[in-house]
Protein backbone atom coordinates (compact mmCIF):
# COMPACT_ATOMS: atom_id res chain seq x y z
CA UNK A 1 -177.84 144.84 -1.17
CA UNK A 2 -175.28 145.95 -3.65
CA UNK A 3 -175.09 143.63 -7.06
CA UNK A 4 -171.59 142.30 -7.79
CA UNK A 5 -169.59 142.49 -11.10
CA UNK A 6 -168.07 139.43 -11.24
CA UNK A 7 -167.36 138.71 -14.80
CA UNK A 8 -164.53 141.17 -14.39
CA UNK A 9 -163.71 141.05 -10.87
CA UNK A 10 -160.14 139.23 -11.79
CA UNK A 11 -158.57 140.46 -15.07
CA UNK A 12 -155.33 140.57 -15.16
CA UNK A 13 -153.26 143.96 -15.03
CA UNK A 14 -152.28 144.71 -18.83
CA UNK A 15 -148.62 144.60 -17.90
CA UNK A 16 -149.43 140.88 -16.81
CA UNK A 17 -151.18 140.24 -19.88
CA UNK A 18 -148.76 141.77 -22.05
CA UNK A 19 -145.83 139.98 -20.18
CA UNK A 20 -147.78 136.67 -20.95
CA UNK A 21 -148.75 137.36 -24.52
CA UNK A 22 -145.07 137.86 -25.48
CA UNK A 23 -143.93 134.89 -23.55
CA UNK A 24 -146.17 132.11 -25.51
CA UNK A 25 -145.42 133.84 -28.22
CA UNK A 26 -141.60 133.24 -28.12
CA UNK A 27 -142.50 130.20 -26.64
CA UNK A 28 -144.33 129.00 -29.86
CA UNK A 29 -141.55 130.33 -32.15
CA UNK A 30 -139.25 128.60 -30.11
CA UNK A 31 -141.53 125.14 -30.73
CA UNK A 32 -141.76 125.89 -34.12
CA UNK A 33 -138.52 126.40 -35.32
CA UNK A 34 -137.14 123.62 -33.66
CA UNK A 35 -139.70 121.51 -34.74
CA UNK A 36 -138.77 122.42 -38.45
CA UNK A 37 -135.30 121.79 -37.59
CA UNK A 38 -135.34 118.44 -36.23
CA UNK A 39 -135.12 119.45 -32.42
CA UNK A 40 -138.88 120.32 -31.65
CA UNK A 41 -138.99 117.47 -28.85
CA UNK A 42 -135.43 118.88 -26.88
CA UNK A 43 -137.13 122.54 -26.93
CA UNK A 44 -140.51 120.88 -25.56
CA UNK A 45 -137.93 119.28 -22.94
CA UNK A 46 -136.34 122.35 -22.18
CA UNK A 47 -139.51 124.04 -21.83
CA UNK A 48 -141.34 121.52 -19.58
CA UNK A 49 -138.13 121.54 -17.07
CA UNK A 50 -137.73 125.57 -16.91
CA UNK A 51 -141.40 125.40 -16.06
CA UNK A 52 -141.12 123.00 -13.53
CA UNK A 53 -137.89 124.63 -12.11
CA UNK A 54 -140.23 127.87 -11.69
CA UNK A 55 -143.27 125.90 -10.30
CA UNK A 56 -140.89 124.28 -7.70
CA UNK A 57 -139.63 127.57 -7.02
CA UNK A 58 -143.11 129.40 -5.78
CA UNK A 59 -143.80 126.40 -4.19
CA UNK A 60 -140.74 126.42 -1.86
CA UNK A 61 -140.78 130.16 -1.61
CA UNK A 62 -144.55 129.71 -0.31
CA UNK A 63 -143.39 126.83 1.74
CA UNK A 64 -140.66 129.06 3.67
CA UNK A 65 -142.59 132.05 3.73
CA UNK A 66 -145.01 130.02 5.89
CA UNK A 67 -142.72 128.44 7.96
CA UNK A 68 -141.16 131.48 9.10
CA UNK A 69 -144.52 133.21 9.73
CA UNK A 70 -145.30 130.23 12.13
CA UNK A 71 -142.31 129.23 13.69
């Protein structure tokens, strides 16, 4: 019976990872600067509704995907 390596059975690819990295990072500049400006909780706003949009999204796309695999 082979032994499994499972504490690195689902990294990420590093163009995922790097993707990611930059994105909280503008994402916390974003937060940041607005903050010091005055506007920190319309960015946080902003943020949580582009996030929902794109949760929405997948879930519809998913939603459809299956639909037309069953019908």
């Amino acid at each position: 019976m082979r032994i499994t390596h499972t504490h690195d059975a689902w990294h990420w690819p590093k163009e995922t990872r790097k993707a990611t990295v930059t994105l909280v990072v503008i994402v916390v500049v974003a937060v940041v600067a607005a903050t010091l400006t005055g506007h920190g909780t319309a960015v946080v706003a902003a943020i949580a509704l582009a996030a929902l949009t794109v949760a929405v999204e997948e879930l519809l796309r998913a939603a459809l995907k299956y639909w037309l695999r069953v019908a």
